[in-house]
N, C-alpha and C. Protein backbone atom coordinates (compact mmCIF):
# COMPACT_ATOMS: atom_id res chain seq x y z
N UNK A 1 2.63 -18.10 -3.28
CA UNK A 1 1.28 -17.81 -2.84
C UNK A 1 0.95 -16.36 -3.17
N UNK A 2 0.01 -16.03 -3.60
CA UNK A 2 -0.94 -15.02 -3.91
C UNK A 2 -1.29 -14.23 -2.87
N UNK A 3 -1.21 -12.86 -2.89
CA UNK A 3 -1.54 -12.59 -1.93
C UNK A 3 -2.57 -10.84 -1.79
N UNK A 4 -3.42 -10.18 -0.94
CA UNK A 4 -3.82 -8.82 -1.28
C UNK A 4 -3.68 -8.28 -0.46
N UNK A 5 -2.77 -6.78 -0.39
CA UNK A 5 -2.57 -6.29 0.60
C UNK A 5 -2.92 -4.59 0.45
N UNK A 6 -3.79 -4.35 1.36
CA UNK A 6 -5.19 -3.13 2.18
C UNK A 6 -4.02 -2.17 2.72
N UNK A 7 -3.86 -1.01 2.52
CA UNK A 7 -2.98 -0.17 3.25
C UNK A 7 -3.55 0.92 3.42
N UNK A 8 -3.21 1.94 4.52
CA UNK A 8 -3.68 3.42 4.60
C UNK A 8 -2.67 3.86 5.38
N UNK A 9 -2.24 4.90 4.80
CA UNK A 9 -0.99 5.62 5.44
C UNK A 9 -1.34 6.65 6.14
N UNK A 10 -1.40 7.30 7.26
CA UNK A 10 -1.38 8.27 7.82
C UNK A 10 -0.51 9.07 8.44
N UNK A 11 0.01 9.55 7.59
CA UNK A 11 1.06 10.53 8.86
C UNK A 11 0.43 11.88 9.70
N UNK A 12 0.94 11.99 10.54
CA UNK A 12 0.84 12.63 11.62
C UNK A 12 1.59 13.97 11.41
N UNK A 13 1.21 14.80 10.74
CA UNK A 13 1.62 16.29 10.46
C UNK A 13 1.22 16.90 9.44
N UNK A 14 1.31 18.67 9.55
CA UNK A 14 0.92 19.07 8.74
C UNK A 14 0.79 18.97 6.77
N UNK A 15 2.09 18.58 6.58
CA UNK A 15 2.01 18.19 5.42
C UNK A 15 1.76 16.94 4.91
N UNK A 16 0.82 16.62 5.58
CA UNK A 16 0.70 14.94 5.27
C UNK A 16 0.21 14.20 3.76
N UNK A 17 0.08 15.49 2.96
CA UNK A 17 -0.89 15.20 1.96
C UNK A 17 -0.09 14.53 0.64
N UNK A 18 1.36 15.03 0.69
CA UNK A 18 2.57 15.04 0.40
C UNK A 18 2.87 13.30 0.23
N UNK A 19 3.00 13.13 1.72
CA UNK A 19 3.58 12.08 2.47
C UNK A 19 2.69 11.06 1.47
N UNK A 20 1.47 11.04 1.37
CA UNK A 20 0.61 10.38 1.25
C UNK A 20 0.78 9.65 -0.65
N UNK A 21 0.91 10.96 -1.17
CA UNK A 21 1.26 10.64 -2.60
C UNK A 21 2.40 10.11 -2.89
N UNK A 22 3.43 10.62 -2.72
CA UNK A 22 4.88 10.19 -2.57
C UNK A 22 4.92 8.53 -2.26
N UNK A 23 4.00 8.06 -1.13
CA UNK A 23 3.73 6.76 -0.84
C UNK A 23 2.97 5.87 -1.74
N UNK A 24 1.82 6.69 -2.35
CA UNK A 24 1.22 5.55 -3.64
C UNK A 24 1.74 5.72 -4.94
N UNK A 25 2.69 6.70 -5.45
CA UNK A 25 3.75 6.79 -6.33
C UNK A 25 4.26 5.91 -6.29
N UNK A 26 4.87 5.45 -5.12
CA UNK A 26 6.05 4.56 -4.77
C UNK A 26 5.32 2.95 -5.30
N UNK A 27 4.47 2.78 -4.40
CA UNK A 27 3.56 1.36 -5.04
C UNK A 27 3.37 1.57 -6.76
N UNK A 28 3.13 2.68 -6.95
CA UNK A 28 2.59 2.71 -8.26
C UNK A 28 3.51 2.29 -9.88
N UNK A 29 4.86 2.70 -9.26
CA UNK A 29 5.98 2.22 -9.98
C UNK A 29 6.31 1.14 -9.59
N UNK A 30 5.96 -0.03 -8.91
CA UNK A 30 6.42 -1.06 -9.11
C UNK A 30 5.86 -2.19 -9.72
N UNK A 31 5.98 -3.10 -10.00
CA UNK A 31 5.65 -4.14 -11.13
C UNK A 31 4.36 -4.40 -10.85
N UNK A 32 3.84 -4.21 -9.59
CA UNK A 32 2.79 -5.18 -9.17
C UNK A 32 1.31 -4.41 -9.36
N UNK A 33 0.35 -4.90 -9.22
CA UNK A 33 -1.26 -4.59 -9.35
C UNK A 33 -1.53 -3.21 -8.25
N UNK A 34 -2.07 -2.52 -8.66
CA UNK A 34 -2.31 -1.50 -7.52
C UNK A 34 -3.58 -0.74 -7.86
N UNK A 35 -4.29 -0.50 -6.99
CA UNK A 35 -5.91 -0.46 -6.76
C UNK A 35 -6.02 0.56 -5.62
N UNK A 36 -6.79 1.94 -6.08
CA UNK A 36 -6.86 3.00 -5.18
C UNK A 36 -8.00 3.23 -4.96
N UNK A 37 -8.77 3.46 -3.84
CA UNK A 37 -10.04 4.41 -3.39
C UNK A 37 -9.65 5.25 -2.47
N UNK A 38 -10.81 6.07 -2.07
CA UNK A 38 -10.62 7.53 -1.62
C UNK A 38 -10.10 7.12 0.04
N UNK A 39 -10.42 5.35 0.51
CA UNK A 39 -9.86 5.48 1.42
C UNK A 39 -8.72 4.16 2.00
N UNK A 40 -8.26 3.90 1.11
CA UNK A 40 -7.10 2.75 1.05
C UNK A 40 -6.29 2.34 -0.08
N UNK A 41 -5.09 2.01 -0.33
CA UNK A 41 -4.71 1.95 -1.68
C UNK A 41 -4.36 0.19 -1.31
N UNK A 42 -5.03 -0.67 -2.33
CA UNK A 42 -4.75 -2.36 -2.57
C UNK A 42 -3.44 -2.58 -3.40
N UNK A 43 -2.34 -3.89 -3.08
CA UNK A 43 -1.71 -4.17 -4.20
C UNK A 43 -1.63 -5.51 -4.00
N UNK A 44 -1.36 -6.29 -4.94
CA UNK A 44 -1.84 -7.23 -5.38
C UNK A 44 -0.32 -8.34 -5.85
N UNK A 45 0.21 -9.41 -5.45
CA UNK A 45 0.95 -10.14 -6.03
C UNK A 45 1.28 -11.22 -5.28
N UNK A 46 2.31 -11.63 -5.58
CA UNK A 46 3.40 -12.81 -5.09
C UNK A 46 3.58 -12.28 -3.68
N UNK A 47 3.48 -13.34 -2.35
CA UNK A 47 3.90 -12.97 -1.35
C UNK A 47 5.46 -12.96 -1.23
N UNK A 48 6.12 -13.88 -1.76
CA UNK A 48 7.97 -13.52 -1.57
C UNK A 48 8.41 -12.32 -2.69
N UNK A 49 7.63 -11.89 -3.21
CA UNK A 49 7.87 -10.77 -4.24
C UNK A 49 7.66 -9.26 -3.45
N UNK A 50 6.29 -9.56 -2.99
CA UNK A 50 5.63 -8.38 -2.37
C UNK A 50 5.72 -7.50 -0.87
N UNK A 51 5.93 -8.84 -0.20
CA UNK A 51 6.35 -8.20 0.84
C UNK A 51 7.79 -7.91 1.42
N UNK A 52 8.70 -7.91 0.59
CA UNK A 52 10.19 -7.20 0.70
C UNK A 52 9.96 -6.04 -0.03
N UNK A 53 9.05 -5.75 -1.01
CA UNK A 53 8.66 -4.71 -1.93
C UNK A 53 8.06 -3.52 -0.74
N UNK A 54 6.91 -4.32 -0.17
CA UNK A 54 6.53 -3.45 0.82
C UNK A 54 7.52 -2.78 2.03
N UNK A 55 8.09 -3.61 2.54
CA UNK A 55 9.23 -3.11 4.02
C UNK A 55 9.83 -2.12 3.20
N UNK A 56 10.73 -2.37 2.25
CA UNK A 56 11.39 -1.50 1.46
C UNK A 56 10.45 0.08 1.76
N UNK A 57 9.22 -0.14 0.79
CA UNK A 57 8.62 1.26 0.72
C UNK A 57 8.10 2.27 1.54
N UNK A 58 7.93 0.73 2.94
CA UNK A 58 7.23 1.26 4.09
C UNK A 58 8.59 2.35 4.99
N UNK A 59 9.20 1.69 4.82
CA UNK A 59 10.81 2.00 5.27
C UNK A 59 11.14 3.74 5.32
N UNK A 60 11.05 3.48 3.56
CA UNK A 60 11.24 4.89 3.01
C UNK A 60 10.19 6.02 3.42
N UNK A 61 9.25 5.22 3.71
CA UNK A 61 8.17 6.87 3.57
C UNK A 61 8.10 7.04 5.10
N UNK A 62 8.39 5.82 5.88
CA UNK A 62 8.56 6.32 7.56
C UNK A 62 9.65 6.98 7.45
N UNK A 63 10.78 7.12 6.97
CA UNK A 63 12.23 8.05 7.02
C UNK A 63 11.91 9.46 6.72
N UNK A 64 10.92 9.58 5.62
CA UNK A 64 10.26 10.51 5.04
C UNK A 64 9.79 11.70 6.46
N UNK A 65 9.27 10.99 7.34
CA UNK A 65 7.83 11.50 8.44
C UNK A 65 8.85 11.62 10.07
N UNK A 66 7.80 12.35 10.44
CA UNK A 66 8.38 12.50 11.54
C UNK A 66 7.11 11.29 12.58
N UNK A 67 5.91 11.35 12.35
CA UNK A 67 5.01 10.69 13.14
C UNK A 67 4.20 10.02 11.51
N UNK A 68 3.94 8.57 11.85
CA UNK A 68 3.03 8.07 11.34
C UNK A 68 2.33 6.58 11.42
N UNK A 69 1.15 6.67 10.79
CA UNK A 69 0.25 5.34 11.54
C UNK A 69 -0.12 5.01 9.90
N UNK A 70 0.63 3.00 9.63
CA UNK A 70 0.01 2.84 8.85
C UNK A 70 -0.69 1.45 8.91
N UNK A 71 -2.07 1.44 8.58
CA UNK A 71 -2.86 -0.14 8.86
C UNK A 71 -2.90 -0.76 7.59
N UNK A 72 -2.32 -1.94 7.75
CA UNK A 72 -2.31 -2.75 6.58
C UNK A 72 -2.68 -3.97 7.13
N UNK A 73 -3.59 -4.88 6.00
CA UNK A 73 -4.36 -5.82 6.09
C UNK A 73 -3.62 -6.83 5.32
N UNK A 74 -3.47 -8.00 5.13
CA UNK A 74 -3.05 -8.99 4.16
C UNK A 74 -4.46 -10.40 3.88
N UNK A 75 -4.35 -10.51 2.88
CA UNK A 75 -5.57 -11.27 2.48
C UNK A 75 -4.74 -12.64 1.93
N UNK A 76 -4.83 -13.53 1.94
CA UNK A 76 -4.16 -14.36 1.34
C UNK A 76 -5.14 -15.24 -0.28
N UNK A 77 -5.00 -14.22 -0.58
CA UNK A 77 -5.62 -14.30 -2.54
C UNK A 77 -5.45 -13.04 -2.74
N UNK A 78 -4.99 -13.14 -4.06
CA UNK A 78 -5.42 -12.03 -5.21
C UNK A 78 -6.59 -11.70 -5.43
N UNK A 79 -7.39 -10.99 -4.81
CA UNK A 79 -8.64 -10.00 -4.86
C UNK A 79 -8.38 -9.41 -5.81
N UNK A 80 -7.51 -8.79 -7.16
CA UNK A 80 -7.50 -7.97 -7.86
C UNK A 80 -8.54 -7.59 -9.24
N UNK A 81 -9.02 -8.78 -9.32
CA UNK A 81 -10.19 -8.76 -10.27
C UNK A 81 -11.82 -9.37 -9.40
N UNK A 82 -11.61 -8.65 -8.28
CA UNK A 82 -12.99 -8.95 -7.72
C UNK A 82 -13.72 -8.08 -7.83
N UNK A 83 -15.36 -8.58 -8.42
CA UNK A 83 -16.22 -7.52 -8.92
C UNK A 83 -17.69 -8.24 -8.09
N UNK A 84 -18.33 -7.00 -7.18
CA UNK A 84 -19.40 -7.47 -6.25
C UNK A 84 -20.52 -8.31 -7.91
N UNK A 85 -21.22 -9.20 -6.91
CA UNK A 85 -22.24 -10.11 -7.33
C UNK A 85 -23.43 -9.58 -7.32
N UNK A 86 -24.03 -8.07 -7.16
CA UNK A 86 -25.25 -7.94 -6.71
C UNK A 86 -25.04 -6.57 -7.08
């Protein structure tokens, strides 16, 4: 199954800006679709592919932080080539 997953990382400290790149780096090197705006980064694939991909990364960048809040959404389709109608 297909799947789209909405993330925003926030850590909780001064250098968060760091934290933040280091985290869509991380998505960014891996196999899968990845889709950035100024206020969420999308990625896009296989749900038994993607979400061990994710824990993994989520893992790492909480080890990274001392405080952080991240909201992630899951869509169940590939949104990756969705373009508004209007």
């Amino acid at each position: 199954m297909e799947i789209s997953v909405d993330l925003t990382l926030s850590p909780l400290q001064d250098d968060f800006e760091q934290h933040v790149i280091d985290f869509i780096k991380a998505l960014r090197d891996s196999k899968f679709t990845v889709l950035e705006n100024p206020l969420s980064t999308q990625i896009f694939g296989n749900y038994d592919e993607l979400m061990p991909f994710l824990n993994k990364a989520i893992k790492n960048s909480f080890e990274n932080q001392d405080i952080c809040v991240l909201t992630m959404k899951v869509v169940k389709t590939n949104r990756s080539t969705y373009e508004p109608h209007f």
